[in-house]
Protein backbone atom coordinates (compact mmCIF):
# COMPACT_ATOMS: atom_id res chain seq x y z
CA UNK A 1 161.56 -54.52 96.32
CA UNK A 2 162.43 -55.84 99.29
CA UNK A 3 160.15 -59.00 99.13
CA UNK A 4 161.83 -59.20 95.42
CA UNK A 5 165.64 -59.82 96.83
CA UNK A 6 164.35 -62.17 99.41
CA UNK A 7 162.49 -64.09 97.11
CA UNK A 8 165.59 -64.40 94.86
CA UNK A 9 168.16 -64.92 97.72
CA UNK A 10 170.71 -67.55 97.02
CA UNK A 11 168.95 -68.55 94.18
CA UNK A 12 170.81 -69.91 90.94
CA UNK A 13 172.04 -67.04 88.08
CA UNK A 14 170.08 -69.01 85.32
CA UNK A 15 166.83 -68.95 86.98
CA UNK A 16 166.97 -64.94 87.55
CA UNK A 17 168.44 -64.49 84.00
CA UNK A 18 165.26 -66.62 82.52
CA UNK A 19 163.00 -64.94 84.64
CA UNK A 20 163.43 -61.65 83.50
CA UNK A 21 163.79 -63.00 79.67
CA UNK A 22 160.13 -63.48 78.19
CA UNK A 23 158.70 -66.30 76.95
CA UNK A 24 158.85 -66.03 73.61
CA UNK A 25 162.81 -65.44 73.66
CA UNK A 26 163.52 -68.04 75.98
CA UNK A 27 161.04 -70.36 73.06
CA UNK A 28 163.53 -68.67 70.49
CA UNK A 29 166.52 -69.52 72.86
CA UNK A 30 165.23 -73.08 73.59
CA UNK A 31 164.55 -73.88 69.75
CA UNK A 32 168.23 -72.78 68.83
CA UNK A 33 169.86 -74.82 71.59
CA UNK A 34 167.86 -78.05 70.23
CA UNK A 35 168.64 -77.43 66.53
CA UNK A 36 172.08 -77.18 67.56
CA UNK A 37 171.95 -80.36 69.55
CA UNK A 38 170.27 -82.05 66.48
CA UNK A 39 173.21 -80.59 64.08
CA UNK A 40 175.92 -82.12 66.60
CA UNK A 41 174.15 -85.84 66.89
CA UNK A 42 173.89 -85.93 63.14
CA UNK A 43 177.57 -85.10 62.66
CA UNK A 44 178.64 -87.51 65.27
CA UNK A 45 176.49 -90.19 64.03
CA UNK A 46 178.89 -89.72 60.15
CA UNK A 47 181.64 -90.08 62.31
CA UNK A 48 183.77 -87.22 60.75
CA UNK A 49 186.10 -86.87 63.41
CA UNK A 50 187.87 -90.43 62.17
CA UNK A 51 188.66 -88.87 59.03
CA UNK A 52 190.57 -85.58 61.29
CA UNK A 53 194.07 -87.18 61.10
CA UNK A 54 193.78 -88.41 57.38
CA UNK A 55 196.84 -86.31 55.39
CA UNK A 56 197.49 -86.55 51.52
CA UNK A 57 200.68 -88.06 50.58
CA UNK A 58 202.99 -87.29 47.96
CA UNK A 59 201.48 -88.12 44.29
CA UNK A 60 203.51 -89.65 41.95
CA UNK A 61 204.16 -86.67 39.99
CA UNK A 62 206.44 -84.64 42.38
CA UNK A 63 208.32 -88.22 43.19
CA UNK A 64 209.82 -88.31 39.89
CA UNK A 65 210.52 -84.38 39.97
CA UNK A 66 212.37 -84.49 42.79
CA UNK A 67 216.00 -85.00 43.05
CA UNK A 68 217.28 -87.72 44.74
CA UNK A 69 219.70 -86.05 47.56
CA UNK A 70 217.14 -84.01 49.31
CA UNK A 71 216.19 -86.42 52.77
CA UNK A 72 212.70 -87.96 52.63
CA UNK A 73 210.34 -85.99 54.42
CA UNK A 74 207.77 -88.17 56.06
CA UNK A 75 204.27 -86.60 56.21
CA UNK A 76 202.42 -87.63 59.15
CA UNK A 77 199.89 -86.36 61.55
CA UNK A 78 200.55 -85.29 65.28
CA UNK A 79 197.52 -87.52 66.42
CA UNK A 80 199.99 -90.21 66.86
CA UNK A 81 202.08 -88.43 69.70
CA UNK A 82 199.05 -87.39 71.51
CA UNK A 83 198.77 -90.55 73.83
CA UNK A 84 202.82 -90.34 74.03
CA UNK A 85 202.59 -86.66 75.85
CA UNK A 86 199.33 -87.24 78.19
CA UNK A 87 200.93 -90.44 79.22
CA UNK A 88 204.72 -88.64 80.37
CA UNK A 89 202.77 -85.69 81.66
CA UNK A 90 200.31 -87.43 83.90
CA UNK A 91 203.09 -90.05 85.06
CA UNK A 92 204.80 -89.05 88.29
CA UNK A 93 207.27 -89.90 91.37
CA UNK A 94 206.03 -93.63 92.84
CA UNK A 95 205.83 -91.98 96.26
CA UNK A 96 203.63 -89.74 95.16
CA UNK A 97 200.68 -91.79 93.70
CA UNK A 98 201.15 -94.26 95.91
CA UNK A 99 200.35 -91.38 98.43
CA UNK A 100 197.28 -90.07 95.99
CA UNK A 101 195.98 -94.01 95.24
CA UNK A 102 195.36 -94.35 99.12
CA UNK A 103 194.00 -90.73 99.62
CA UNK A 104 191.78 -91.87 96.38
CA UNK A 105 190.54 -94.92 98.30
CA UNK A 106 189.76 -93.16 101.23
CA UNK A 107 187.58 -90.79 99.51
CA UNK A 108 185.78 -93.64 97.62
CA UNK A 109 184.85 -95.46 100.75
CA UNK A 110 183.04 -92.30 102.43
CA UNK A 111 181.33 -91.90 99.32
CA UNK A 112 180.02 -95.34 99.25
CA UNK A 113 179.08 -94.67 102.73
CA UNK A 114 176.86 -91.42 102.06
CA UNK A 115 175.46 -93.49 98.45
CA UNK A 116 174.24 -96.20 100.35
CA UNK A 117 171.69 -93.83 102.95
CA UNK A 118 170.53 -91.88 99.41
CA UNK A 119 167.64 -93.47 97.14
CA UNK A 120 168.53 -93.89 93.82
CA UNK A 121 167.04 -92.30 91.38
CA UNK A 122 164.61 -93.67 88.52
CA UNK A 123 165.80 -93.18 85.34
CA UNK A 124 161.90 -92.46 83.94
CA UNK A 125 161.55 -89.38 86.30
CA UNK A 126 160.90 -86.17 84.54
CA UNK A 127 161.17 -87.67 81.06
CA UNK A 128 157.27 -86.38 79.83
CA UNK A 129 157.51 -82.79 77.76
CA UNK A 130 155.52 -80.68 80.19
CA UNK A 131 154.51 -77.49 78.82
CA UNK A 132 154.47 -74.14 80.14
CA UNK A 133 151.37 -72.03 80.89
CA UNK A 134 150.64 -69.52 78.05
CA UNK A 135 151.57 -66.11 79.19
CA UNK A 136 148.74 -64.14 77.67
CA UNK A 137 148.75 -60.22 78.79
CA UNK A 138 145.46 -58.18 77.59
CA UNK A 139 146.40 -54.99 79.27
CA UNK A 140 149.75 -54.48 77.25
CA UNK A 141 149.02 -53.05 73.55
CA UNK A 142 152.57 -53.98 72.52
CA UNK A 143 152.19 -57.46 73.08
CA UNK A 144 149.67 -59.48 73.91
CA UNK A 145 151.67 -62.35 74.55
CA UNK A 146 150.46 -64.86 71.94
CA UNK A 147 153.42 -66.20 69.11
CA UNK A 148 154.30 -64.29 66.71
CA UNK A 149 154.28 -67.54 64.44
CA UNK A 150 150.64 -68.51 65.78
CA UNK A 151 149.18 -69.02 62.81
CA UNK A 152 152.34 -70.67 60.64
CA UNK A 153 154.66 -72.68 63.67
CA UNK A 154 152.96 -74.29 65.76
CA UNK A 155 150.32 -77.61 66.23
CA UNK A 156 147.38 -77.56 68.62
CA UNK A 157 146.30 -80.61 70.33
CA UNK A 158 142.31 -80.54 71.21
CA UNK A 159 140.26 -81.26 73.34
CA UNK A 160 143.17 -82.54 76.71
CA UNK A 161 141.32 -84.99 78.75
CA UNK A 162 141.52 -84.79 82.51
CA UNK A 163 144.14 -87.47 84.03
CA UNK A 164 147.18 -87.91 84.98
CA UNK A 165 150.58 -87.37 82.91
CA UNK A 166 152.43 -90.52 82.72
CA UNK A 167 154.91 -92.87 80.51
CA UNK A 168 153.46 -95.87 78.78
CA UNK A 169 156.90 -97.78 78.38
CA UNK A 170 156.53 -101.28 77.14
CA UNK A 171 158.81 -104.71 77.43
CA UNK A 172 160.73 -107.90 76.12
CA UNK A 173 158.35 -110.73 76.80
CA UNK A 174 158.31 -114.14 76.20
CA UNK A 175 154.28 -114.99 76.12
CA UNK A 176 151.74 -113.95 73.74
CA UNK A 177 151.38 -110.49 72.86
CA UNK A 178 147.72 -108.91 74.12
CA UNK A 179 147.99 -111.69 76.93
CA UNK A 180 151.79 -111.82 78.50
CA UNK A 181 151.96 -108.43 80.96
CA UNK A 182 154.49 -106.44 78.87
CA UNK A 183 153.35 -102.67 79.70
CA UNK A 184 154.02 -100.12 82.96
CA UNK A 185 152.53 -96.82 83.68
CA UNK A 186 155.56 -94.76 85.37
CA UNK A 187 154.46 -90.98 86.60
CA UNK A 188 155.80 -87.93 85.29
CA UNK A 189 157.58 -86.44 88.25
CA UNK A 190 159.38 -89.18 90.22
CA UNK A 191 159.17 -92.14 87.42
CA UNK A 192 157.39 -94.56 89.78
CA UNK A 193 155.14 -97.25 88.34
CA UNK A 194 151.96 -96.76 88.93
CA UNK A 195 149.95 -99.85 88.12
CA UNK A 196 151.71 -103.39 87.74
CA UNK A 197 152.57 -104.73 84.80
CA UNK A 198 149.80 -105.74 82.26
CA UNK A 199 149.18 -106.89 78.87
CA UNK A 200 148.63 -104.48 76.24
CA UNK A 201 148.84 -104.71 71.96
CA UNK A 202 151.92 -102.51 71.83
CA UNK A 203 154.75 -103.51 70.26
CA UNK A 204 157.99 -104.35 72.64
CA UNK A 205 160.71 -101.19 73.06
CA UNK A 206 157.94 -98.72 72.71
CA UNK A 207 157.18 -95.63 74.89
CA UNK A 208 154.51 -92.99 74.97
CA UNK A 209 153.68 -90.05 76.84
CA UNK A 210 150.41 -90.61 77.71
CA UNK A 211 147.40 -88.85 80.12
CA UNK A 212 145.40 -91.99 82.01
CA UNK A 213 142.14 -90.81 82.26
CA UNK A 214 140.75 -89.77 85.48
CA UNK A 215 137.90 -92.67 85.39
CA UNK A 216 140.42 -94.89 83.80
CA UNK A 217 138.30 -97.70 86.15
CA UNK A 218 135.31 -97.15 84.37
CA UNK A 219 136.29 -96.83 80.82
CA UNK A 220 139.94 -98.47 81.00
CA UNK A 221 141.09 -95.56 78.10
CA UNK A 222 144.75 -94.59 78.16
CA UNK A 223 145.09 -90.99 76.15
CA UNK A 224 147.87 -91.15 73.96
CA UNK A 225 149.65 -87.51 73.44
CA UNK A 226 153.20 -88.19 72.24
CA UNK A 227 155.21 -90.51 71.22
CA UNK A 228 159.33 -91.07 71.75
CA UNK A 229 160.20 -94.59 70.44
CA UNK A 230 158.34 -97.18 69.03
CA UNK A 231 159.85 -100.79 68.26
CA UNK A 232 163.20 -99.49 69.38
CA UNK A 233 163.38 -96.69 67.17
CA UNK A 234 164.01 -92.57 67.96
CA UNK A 235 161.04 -90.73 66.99
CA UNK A 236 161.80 -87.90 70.12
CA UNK A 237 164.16 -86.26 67.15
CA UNK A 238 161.33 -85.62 64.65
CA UNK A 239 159.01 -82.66 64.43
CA UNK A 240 156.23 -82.32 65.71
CA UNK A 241 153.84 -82.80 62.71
CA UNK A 242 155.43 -86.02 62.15
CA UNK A 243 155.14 -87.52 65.48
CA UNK A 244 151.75 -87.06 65.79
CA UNK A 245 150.86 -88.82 62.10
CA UNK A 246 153.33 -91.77 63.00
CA UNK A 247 151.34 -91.98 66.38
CA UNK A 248 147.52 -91.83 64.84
CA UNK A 249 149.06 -94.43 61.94
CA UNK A 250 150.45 -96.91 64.17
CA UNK A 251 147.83 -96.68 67.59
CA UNK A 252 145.35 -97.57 63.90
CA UNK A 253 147.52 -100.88 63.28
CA UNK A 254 147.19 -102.30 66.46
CA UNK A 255 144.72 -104.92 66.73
CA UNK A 256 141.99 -105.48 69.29
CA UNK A 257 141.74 -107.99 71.97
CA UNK A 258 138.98 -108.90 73.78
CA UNK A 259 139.19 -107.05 77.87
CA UNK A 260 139.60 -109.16 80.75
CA UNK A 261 136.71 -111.05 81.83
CA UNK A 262 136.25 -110.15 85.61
CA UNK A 263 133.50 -110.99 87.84
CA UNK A 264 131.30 -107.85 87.65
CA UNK A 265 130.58 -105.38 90.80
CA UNK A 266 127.36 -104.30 91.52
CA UNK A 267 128.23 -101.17 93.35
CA UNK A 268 126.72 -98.27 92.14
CA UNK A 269 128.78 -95.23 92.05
CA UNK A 270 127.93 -91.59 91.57
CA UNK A 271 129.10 -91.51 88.20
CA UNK A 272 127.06 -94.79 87.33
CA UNK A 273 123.73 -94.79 88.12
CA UNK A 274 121.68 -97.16 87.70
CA UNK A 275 119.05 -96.25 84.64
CA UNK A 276 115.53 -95.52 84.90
CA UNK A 277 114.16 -97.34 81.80
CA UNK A 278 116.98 -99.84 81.59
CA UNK A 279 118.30 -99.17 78.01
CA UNK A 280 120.80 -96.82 77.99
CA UNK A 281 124.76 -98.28 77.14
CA UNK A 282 127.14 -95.11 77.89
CA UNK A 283 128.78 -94.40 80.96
CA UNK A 284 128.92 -90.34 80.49
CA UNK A 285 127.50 -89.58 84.33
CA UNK A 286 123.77 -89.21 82.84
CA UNK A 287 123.11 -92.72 81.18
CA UNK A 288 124.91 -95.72 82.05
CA UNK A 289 125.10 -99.24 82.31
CA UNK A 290 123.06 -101.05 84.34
CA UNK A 291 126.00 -103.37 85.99
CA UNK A 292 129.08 -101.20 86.71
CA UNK A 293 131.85 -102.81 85.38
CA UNK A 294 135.65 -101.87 86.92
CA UNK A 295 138.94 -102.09 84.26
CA UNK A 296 141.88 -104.01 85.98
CA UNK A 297 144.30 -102.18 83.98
CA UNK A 298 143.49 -100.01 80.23
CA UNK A 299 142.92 -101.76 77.54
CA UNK A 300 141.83 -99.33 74.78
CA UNK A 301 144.50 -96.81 73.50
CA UNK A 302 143.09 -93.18 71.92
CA UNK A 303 145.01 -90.72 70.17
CA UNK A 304 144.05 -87.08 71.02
CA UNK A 305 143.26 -85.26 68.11
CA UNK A 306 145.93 -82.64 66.65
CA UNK A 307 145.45 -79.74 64.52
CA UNK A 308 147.82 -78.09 61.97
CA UNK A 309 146.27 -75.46 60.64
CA UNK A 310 146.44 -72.97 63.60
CA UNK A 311 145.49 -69.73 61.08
CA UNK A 312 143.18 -67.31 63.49
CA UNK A 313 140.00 -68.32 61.64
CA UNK A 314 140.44 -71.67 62.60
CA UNK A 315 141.86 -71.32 65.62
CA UNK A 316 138.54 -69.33 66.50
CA UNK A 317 136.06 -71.60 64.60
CA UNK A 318 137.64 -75.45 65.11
CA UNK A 319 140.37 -75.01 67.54
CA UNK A 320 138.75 -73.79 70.58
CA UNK A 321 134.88 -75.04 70.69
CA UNK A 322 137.00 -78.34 70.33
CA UNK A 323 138.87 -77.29 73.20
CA UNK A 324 135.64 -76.83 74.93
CA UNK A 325 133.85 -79.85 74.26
CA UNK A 326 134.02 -83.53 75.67
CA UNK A 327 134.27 -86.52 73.12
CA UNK A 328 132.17 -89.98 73.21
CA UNK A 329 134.16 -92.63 72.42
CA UNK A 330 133.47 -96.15 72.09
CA UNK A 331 134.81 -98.69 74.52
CA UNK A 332 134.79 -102.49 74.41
CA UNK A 333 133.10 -104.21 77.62
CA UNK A 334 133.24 -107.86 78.36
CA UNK A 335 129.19 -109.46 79.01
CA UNK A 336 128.45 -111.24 81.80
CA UNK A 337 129.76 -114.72 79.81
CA UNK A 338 133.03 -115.69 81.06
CA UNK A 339 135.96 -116.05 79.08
CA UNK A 340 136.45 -119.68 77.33
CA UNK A 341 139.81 -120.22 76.52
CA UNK A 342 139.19 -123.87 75.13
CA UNK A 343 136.71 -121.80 72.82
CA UNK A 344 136.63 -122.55 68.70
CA UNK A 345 134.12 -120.30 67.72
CA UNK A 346 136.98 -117.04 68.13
CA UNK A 347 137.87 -115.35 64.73
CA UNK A 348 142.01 -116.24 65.22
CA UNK A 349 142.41 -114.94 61.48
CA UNK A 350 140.86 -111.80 61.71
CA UNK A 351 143.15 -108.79 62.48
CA UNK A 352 140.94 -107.38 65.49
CA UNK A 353 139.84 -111.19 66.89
CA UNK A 354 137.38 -109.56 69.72
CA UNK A 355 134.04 -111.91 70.01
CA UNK A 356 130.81 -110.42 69.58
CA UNK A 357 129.44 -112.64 72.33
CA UNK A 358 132.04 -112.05 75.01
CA UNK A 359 132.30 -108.30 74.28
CA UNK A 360 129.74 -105.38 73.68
CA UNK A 361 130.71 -101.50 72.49
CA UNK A 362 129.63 -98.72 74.87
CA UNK A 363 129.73 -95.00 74.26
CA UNK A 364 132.25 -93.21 76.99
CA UNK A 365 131.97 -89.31 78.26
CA UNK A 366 135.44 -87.29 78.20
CA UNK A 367 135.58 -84.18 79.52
CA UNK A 368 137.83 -81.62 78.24
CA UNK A 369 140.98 -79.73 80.72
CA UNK A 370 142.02 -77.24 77.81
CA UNK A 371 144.42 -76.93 74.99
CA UNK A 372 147.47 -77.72 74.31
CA UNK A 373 150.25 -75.76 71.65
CA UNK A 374 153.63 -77.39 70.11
CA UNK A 375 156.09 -75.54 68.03
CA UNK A 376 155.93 -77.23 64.38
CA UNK A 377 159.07 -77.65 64.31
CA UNK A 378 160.84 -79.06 67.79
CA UNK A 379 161.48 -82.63 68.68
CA UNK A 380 160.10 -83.79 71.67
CA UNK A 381 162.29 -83.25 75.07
CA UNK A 382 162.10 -84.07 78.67
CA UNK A 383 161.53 -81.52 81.42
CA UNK A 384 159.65 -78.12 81.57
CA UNK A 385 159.81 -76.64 78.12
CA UNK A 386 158.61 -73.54 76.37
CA UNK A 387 158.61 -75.17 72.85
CA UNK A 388 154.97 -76.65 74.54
CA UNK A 389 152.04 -74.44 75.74
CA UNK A 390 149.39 -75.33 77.74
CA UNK A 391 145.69 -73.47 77.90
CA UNK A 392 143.60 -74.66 80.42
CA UNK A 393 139.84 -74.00 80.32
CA UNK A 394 139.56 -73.10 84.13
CA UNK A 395 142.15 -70.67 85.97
CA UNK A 396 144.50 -72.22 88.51
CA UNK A 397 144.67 -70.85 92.44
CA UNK A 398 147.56 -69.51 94.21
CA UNK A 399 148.14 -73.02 95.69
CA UNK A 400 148.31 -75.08 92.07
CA UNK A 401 144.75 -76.48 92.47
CA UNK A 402 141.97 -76.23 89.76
CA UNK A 403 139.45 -73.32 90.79
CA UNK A 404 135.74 -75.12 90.78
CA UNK A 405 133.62 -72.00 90.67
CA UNK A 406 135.94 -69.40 89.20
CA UNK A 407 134.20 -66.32 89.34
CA UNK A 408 136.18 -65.32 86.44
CA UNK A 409 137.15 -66.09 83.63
CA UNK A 410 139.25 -68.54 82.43
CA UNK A 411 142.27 -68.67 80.37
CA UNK A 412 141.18 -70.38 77.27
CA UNK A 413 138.56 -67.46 77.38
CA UNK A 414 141.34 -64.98 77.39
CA UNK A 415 143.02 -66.99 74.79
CA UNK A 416 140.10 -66.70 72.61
CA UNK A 417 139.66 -62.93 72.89
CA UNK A 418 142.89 -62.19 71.78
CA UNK A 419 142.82 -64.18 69.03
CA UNK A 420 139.96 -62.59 68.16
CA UNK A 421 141.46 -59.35 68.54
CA UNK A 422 144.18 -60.27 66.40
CA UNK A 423 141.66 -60.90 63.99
CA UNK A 424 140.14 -57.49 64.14
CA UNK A 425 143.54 -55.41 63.56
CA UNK A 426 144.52 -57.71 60.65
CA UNK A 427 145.06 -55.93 57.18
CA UNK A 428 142.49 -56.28 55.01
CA UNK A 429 143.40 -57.91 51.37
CA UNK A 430 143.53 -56.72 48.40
CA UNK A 431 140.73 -57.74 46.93
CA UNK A 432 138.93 -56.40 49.49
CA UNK A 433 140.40 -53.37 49.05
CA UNK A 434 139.60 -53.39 45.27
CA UNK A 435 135.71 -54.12 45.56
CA UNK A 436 135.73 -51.29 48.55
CA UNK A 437 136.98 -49.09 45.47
CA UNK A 438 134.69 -50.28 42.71
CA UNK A 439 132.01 -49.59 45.24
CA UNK A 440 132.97 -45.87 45.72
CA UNK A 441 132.92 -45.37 42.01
């Protein structure tokens, strides 16, 4: 009790409130709030407040009906005399803002004082949708803590590489697009960039939330999980169904370009060992290429796969061996050749020009992190969010860190035993019903 009050001493009202609500009414909570946020930009954006003041005049009909002695009453709005009143109300004796203009001054110079020792802040920081862990209780019959809507509202992402959250945001540029440096990686928490700036096939005024992978070096792949504008335009407001299609249809329109032609580095690394019979082309930890070459920056961008059909079957079947698994996917990697630029032998006109002498395709190992649930029907929004769950495959210790060895299990297991569960208490149809009768007869 005691440790309870200490823990919560001087802390804000909102945070103890939320605490104590659970997580499926602060998701209700936090899906109401953004509808109602969508409602109020679409009403603003008809503009219906300039048509407020607009009053009918007098038709025709009553002019002619009405006698001629009676004054003229003149119908007009009160929006007029608005400006009139705030401007004789806020007005006052000279003395007196002269004596408030200098105070006013004073106070702006110690504030540009105490602005000038604080760092500014990025304006990318804490802009990626970062989901909450699932809270998932076995012991409680009442509720287990899954949705209620599992199996109608939401959208499961599967299998989450392991990397690092981040912001692909891309730029105006004046050179050629695949070679002119027109994309930056900024980090989740603090915005900061985290590689310089480098050429990539997106399209200027686009951003992505994106995971780099963890061996980004050795594969150069960029995993693409959401997207919030592309070529200027909003697509943060749409649901969530509809921001993953418009991401797998446009990452599929980009074309190719060949990766940067470095001098290779014959270090071998534990992850790239050099092979034993000298044929293998993958760099999954147990075959690899014989010459380990090193990304400058990534060059291929993959969609993670998404899922909307979260019924229980699937969810038990698909869903989570996916969640379990790695992927292999192919990777472009530039031969030993150096890049010719005076070169007429490259296919200009084809839409993915990549030359099959200066490039060869290589089969890349991703391991899995977990799984990751959206609500159907929220836009995408920056901060901490319950509208987005997150289902690791391996437990988390006290301190934040992955647990290697976990002696127990984890909580995608847990995850999949209540769904399975679920399953179990599920009414049976009636069909079923009707052949267990025919049977009896």
């Amino acid at each position: 009790m005691f440790s309870d009050r200490r823990a919560s001493y001087k802390s804000p009202p909102t945070i103890l409130t939320d605490k104590l609500l659970s997580q499926e009414a602060r998701r209700t909570k936090a899906l109401e709030e953004q509808k109602l946020r969508r409602a109020q930009k679409f009403d603003s954006s008809r503009q219906l407040d300039s048509f407020a003041d607009l009053n009918l005049g007098a038709s025709d009909d009553e002019g002619d009906d009405a006698p001629e002695d009676e004054p003229e009453v003149i119908r007009e709005g009160l929006a007029g005399f608005a400006s009139l009143i705030r401007s004789s109300s806020t007005t006052g004796p000279p003395h007196v803002d002269a004596v408030k203009e200098s105070g006013q001054q004073g106070k702006k110079r110690s504030k540009n004082k105490r602005k000038r020792t604080k760092a500014k802040a990025i304006k990318w920081a804490d802009k990626c949708m970062y989901a909450e862990l699932l809270e998932m209780n076995e012991d409680n019959a009442w509720s287990d803590g899954l949705p209620t809507d599992l199996e109608g509202g939401w959208v499961a992402v599967a299998p989450v590489p392991v990397g690092k959250r981040c912001l692909a945001v891309t730029h105006q540029s004046a050179g050629v697009v695949g070679i002119s440096p027109n994309t930056t990686l900024r980090s989740r928490v603090l915005g900061k960039m985290l590689l310089p700036r480098f050429p990539s096939s997106l399209p200027p005024l686009t951003i992505l939330d994106c995971i780099l992978d963890v061996n980004w070096r050795d594969n150069g792949i960029l995993h693409v999980l959401d997207v919030l504008k592309w070529k200027g335009q909003d697509v943060g407001d749409c649901e969530t169904p509809f921001r993953f299609w418009w991401r797998d249809t446009r990452l599929a329109e980009l074309p190719k370009y060949p990766p940067p032609s470095v001098p290779f580095r014959f270090l071998p690394t534990p992850e790239l060992q050099p092979p034993t019979n000298g044929s293998s082309t993958s760099f999954d930890g147990h075959n690899s290429v014989p010459d380990a070459y090193h990304f400058p920056y990534p060059t291929t961008f993959v969609p993670i796969p998404y899922y909307t059909d979260t019924s229980l079957p699937c969810l038990s079947s698909s869903v989570i061996p996916v969640a379990r698994s790695s992927r292999q996917i192919p990777v472009d990697v530039p031969i030993s050749a150096p890049l010719n630029p005076f070169s007429t032998n490259m296919p200009v006109d084809s839409p993915n020009p990549i030359p099959s002498q200066l490039a060869t395709s290589v089969s890349v190992h991703v391991e899995s992190d977990g799984l990751l649930l959206y609500v159907s029907q929220a836009s995408y929004e920056p901060g901490t969010s319950p509208l987005s769950c997150w289902i690791p495959i391996r437990g988390y210790s006290e301190a934040g860190q992955h647990q290697a060895l976990a002696p127990r299990e984890g909580p995608l297991d847990l995850f999949q035993r209540l769904v399975q569960r679920r399953m179990s208490k599920q009414p049976i149809s009636d069909n079923e019903n009707i052949h267990e009768e025919n049977m009896e007869i």
